[in-house]
Protein backbone atom coordinates (compact mmCIF):
# COMPACT_ATOMS: atom_id res chain seq x y z
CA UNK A 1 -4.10 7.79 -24.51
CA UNK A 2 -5.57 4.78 -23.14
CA UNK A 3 -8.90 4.14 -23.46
CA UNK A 4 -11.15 3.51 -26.54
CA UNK A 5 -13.40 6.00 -28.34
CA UNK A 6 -17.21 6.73 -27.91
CA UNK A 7 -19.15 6.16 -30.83
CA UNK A 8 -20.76 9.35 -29.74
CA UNK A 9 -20.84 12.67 -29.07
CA UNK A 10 -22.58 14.68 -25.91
CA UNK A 11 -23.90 18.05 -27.04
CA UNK A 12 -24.92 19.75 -23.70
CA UNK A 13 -26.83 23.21 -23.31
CA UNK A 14 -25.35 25.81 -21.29
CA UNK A 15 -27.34 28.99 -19.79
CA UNK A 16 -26.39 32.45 -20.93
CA UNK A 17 -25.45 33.16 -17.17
CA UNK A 18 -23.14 30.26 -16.94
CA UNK A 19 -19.42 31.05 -15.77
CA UNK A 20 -17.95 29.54 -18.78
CA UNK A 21 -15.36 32.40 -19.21
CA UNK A 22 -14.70 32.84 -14.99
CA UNK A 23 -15.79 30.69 -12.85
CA UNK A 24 -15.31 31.32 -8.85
CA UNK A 25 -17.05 27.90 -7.64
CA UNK A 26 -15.89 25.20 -9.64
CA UNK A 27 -14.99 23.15 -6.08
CA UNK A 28 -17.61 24.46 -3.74
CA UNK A 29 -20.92 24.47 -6.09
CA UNK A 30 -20.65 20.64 -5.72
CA UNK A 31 -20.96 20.42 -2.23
CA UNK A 32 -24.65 21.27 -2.40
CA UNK A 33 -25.28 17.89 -4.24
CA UNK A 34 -22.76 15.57 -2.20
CA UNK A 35 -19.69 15.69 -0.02
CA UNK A 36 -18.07 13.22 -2.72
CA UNK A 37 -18.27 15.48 -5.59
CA UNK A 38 -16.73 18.23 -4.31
CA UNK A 39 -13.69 15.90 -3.29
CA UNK A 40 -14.30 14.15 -6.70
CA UNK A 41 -14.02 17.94 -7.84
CA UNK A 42 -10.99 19.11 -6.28
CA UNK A 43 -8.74 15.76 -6.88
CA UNK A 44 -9.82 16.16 -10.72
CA UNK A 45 -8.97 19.84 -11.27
CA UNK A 46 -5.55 19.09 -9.50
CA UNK A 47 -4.85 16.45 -11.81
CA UNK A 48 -5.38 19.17 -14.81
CA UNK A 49 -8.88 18.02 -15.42
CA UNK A 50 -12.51 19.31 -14.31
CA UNK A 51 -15.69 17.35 -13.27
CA UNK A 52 -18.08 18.47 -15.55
CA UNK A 53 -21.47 16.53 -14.62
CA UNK A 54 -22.99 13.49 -13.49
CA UNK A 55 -26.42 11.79 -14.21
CA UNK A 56 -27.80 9.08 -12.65
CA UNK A 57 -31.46 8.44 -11.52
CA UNK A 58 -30.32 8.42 -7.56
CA UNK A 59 -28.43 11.91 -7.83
CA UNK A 60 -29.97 13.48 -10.61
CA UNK A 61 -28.52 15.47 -12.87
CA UNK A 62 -25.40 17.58 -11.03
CA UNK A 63 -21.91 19.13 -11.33
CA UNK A 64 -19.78 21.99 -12.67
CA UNK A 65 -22.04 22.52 -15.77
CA UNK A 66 -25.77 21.74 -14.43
CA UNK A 67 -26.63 25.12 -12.60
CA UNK A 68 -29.89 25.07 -14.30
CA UNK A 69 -31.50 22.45 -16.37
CA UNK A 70 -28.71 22.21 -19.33
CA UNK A 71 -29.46 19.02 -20.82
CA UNK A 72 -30.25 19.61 -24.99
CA UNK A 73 -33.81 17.48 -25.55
CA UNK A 74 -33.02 16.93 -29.10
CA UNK A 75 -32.14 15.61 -31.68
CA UNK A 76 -31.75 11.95 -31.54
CA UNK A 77 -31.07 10.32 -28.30
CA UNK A 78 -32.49 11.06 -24.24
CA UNK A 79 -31.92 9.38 -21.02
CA UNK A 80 -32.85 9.74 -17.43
CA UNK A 81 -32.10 6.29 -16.38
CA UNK A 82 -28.59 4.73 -16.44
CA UNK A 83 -25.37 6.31 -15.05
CA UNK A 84 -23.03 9.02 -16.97
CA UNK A 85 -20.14 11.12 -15.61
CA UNK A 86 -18.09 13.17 -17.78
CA UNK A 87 -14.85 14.61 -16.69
CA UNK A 88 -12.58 16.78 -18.80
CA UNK A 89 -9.51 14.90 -20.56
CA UNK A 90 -6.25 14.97 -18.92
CA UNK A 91 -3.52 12.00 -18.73
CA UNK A 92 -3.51 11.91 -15.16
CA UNK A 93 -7.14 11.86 -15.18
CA UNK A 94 -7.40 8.78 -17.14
CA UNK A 95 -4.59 6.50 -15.70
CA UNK A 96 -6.80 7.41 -11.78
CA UNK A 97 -10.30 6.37 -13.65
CA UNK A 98 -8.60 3.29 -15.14
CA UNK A 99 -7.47 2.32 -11.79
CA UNK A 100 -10.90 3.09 -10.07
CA UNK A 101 -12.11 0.03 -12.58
CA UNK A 102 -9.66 -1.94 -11.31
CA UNK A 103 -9.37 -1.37 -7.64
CA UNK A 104 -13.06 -0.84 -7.08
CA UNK A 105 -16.07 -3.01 -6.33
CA UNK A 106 -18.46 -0.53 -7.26
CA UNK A 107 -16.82 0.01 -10.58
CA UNK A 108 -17.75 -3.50 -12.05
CA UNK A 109 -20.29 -3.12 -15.29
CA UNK A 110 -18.96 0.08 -16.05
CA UNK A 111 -17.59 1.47 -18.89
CA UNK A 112 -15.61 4.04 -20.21
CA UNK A 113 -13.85 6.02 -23.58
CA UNK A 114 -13.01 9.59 -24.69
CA UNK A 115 -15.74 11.56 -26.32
CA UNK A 116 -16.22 15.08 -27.15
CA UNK A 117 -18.43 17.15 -25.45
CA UNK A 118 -20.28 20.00 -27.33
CA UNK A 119 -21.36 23.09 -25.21
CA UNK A 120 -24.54 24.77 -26.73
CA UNK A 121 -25.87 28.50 -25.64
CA UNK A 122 -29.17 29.19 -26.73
CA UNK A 123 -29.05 27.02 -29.83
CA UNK A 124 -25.57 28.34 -30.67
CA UNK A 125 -22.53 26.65 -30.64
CA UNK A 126 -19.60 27.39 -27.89
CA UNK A 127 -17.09 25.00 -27.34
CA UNK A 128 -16.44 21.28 -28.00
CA UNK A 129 -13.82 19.60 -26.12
CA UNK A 130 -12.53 16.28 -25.53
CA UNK A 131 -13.69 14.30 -22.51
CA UNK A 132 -14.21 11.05 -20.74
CA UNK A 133 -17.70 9.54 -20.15
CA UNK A 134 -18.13 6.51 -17.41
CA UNK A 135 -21.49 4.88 -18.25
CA UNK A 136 -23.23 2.26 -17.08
CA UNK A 137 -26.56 0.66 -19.18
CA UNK A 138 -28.00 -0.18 -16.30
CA UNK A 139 -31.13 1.51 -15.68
CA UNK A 140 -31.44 1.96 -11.82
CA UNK A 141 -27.10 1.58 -11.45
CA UNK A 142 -26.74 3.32 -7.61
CA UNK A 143 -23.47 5.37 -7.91
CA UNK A 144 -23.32 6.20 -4.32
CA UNK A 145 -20.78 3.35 -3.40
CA UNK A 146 -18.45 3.99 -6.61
CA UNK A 147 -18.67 8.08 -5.62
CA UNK A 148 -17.57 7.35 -2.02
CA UNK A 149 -14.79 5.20 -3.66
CA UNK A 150 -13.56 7.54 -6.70
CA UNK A 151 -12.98 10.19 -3.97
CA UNK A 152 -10.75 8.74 -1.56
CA UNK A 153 -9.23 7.05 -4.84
CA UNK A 154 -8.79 10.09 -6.35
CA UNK A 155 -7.40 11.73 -3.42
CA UNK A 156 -4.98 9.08 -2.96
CA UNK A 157 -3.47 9.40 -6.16
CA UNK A 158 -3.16 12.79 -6.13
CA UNK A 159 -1.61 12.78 -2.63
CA UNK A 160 0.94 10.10 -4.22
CA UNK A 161 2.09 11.85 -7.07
CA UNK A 162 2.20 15.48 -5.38
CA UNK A 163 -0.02 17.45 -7.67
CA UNK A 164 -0.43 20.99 -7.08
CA UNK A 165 -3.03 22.25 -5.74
CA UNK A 166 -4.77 23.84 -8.20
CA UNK A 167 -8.12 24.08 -6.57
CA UNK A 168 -7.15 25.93 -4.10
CA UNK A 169 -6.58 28.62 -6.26
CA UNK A 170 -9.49 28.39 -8.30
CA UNK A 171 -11.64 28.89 -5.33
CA UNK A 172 -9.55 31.78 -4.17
CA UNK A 173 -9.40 33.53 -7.46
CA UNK A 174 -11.14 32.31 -10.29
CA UNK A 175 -10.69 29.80 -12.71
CA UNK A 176 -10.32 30.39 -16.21
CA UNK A 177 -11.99 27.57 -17.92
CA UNK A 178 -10.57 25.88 -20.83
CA UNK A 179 -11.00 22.81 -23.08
CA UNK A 180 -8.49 20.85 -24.01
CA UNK A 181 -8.75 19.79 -28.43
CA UNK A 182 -8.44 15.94 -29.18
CA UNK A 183 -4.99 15.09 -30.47
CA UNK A 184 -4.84 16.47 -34.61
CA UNK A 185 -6.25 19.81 -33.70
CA UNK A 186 -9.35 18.66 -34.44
CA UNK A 187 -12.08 16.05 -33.80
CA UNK A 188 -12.48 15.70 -37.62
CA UNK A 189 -9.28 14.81 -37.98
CA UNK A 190 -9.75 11.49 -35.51
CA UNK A 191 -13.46 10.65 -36.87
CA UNK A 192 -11.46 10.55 -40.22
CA UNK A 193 -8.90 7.75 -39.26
CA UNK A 194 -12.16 5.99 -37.67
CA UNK A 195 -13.77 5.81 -41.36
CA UNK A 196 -10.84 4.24 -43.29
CA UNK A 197 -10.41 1.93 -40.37
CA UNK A 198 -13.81 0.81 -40.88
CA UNK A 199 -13.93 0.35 -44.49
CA UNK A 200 -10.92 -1.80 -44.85
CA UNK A 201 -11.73 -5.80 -46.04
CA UNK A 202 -11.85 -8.17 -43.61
CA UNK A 203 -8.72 -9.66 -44.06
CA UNK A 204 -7.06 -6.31 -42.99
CA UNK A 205 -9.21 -6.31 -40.16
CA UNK A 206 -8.31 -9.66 -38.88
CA UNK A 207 -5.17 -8.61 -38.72
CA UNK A 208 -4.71 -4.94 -37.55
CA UNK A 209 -8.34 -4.92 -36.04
CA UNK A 210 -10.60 -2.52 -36.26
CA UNK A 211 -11.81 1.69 -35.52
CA UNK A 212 -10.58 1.88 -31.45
CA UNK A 213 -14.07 2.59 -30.76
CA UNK A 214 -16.85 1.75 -28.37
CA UNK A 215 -20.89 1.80 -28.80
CA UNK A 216 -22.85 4.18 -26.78
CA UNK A 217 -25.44 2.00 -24.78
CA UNK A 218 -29.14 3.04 -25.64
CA UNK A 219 -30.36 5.16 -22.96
CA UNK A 220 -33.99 6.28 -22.52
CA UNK A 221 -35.78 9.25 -20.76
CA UNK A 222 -35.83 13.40 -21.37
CA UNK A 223 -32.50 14.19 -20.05
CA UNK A 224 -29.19 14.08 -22.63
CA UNK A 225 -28.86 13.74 -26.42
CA UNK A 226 -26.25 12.16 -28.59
CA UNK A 227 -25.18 12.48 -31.63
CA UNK A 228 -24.18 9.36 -33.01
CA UNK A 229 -20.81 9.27 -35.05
């Protein structure tokens, strides 16, 4: 793994009708949003990951998960403005995001880490798995240009290293949705190492530096909450 940690983690609400178990659309429901989400979509669940949602003021709030409005409105921290995508965690995933940072104009004042991502039904808890949130602080951040650009990006890549195509089949017969556990079975287990990293002395730190971890930018609206690690 690559990229830092989130100092944060995104609990999201899930209706009781929601595919979680099955889904049949995982590809296609995106194309009612944009063109470059379902292609965004497809290139991510080939690489063994899964678009899960995007939020932006420009788009709205869209993706895999948002069939309805999803978003948790408490406890602690809400956004509408500002830019968030989360896609599930895979390897192949992450080097293709790291390289869309890189090799893309559109890219520049974003940021990104690995988070985990708590799915809520009805106030009960379902699932938490580890994923990677793009953000960008800025409040009115147009993600149009770096969409257009992930996509063909994302195609390329996936083209290049032969990946199967896995969304093909989902589409034709279902896809059984998973999560994928951060590394030491569980998230515990990481937010642990985090701790003693951050109460060693200062000397120490100089030295071996500190938790691998990134602050979540304040966000503000009625949209998302955080829970802050």
């Amino acid at each position: 793994m690559y990229l830092p940690f989130w100092s944060a983690e995104i609990n999201v609400e899930i209706p009781p009708w929601f595919p979680y178990g099955r889904d049949y659309t995982p590809v296609s429901v995106n194309r009612f949003f944009d063109s470059a989400l379902e292609s965004i979509a497809a290139s991510s669940m080939d690489m063994n990951s899964e678009f899960l949602f995007l939020a932006s003021p420009t788009v709205g709030c869209v993706g895999n998960l948002p069939r309805e409005r999803f978003f948790r409105h408490e406890p602690e921290n809400f956004f509408n403005l500002g830019f968030l995508m989360i896609f599930g965690f895979s390897d192949e995933i992450e080097k293709a995001l790291m390289l869309s940072v890189v090799k893309l104009e559109a890219a520049k004042g974003l940021m990104m880490g690995v988070t985990t991502c708590a799915l809520w039904r009805d106030d009960i808890f379902v699932k938490r798995m580890k994923a990677i949130a793009i953000v960008s602080d800025d409040p009115f951040y147009d993600c149009s240009e770096y969409l257009k650009g992930l996509a063909k990006l994302l195609e390329a890549v996936r083209n290049i290293v032969h990946a199967p195509k896995l969304s093909y089949y989902a589409e034709k017969f279902g896809y059984d949705r998973f999560v994928i556990k951060l590394e030491g079975t569980d998230p515990y287990t990481i937010r642990t190492s985090q701790i003693i990293s951050e109460i060693e002395d200062d000397g120490v730190r100089e030295i071996v530096g500190g938790s691998p971890q990134i602050d979540f930018p304040p966000f503000f609206g009625l949209s998302i909450t955080i829970t802050q690690n």
